[in-house]
C-alpha atoms as a PDB file:
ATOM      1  CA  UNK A   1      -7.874 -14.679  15.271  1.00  0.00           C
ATOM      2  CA  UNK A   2      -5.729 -11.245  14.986  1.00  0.00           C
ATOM      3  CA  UNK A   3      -2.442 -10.881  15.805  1.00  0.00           C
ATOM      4  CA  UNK A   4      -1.133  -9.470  18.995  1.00  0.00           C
ATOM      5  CA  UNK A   5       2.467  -7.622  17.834  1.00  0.00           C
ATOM      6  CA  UNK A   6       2.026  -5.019  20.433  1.00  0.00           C
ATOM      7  CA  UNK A   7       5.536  -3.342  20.651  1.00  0.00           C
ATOM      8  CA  UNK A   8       7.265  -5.690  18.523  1.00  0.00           C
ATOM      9  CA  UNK A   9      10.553  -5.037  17.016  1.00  0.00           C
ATOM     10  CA  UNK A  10      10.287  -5.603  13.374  1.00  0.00           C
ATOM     11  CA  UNK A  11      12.133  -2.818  11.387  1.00  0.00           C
ATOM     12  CA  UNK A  12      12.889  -3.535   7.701  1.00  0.00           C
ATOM     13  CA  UNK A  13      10.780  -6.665   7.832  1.00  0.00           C
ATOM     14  CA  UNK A  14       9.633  -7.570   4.792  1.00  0.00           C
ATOM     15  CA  UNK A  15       5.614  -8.133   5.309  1.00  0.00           C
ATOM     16  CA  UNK A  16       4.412  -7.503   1.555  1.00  0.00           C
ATOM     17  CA  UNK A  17       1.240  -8.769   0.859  1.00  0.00           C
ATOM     18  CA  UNK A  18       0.642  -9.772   4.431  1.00  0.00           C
ATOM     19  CA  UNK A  19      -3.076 -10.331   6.017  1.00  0.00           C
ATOM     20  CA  UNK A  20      -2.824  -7.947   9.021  1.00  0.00           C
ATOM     21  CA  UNK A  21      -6.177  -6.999   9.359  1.00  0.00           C
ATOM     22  CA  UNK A  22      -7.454  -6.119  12.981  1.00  0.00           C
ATOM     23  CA  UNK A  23      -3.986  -6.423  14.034  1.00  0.00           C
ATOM     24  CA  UNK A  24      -2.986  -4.760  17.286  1.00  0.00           C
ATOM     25  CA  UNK A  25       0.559  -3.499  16.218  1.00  0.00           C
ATOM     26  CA  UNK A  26       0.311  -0.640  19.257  1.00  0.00           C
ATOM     27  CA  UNK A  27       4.085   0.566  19.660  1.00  0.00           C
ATOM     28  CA  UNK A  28       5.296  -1.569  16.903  1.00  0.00           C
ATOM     29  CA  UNK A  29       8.842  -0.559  15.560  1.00  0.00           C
ATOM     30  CA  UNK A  30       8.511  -1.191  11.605  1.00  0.00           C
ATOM     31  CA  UNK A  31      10.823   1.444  10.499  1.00  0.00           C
ATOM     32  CA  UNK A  32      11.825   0.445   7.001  1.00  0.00           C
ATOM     33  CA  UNK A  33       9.286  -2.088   7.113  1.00  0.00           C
ATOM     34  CA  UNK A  34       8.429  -3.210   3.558  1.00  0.00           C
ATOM     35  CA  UNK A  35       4.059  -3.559   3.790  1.00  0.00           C
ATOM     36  CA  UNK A  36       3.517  -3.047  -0.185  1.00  0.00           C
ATOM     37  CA  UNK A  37      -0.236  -4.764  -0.490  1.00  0.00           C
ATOM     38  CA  UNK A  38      -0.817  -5.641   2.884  1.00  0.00           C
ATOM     39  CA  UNK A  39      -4.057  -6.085   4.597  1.00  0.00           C
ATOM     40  CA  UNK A  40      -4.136  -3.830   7.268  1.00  0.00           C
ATOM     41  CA  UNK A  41      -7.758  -2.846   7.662  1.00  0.00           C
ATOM     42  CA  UNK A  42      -8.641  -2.510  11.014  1.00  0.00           C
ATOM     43  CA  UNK A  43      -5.641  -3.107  12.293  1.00  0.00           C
ATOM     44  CA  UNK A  44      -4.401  -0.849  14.929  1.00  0.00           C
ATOM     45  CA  UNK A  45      -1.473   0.831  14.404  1.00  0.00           C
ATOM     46  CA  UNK A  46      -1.657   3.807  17.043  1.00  0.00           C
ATOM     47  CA  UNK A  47       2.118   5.243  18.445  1.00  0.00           C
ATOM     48  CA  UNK A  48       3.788   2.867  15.771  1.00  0.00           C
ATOM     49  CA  UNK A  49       7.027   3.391  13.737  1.00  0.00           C
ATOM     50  CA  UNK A  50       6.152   3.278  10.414  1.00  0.00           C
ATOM     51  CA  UNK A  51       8.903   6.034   9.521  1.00  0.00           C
ATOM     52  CA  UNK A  52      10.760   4.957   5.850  1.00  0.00           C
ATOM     53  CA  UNK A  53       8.239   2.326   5.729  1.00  0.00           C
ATOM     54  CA  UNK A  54       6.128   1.117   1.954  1.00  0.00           C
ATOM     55  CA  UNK A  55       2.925   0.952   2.713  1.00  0.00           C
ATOM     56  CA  UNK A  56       2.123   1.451  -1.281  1.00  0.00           C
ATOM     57  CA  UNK A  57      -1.022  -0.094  -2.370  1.00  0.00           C
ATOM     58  CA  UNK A  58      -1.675  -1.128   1.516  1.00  0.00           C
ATOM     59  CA  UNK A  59      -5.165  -1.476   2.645  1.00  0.00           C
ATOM     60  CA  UNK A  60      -5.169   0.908   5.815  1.00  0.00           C
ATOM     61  CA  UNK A  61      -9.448   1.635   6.245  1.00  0.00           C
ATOM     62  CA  UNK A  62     -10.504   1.089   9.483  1.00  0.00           C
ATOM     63  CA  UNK A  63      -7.110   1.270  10.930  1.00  0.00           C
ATOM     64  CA  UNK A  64      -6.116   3.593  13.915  1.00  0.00           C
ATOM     65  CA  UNK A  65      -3.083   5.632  12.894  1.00  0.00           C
ATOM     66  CA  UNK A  66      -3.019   8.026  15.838  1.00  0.00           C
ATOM     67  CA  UNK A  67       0.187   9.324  16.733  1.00  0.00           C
ATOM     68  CA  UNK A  68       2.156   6.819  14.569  1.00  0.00           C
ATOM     69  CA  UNK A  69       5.373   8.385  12.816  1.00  0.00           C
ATOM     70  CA  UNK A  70       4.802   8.370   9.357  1.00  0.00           C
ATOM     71  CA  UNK A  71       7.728  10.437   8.185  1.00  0.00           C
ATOM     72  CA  UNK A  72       8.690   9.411   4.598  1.00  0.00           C
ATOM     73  CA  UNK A  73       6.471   6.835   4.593  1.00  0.00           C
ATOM     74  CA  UNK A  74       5.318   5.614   1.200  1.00  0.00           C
ATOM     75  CA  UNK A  75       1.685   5.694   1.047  1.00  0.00           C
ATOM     76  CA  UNK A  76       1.052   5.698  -3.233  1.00  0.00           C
ATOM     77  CA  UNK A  77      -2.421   4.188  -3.930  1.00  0.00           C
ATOM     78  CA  UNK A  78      -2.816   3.010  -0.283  1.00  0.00           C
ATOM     79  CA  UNK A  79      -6.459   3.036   0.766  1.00  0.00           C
ATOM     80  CA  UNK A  80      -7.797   5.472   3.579  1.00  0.00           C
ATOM     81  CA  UNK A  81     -10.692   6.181   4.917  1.00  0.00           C
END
C-alpha cells in the first residue's frame, strides 16, 4: 500500500531512512525535512516543498519532481534517473 501525504504539513520532519516509495506527497510542505537514505522511488513528489531539505543518498528514480522547490536542497549521492 503507498502512502497518501498529499499536502501534508511536515517541515523539518525527520524521515531518514524512510520507505516512501510510490508515495503521493503532491503539495507536501517538507521544508527542512531531513530524507538522508530514504526510499523515494516512484514516489510523487510534484509542487512539493523540499526547499533546505537532505535528500543525500535518497533514492529519487522514478519519482515525479515537477515543479517542486528544490532550493538548497541537498541532493549528494542521491539517485536520479
Amino acid at each position: 500500500m503507498q502512502a497518501n501525504l498529499t499536502s501534508a504539513e511536515m517541515p523539518g520532519a525527520n524521515l531518514s531512512g524512510s520507505n516512501l516509495s510510490g508515495a503521493q506527497l503532491v503539495r507536501a510542505n517538507l521544508v527542512g525535512a531531513n530524507l538522508a537514505d530514504a526510499n523515494l522511488r516512484g514516489a510523487n513528489l510534484s509542487y512539493a516543498d523540499l526547499s533546505n531539505a537532505n535528500l543525500k543518498n535518497a533514492d529519487l528514480r522514478g519519482a515525479n519532481l515537477g515543479r517542486c522547490d528544490l532550493r538548497k536542497t541537498c541532493l549528494n549521492e542521491a539517485m536520479l534517473d
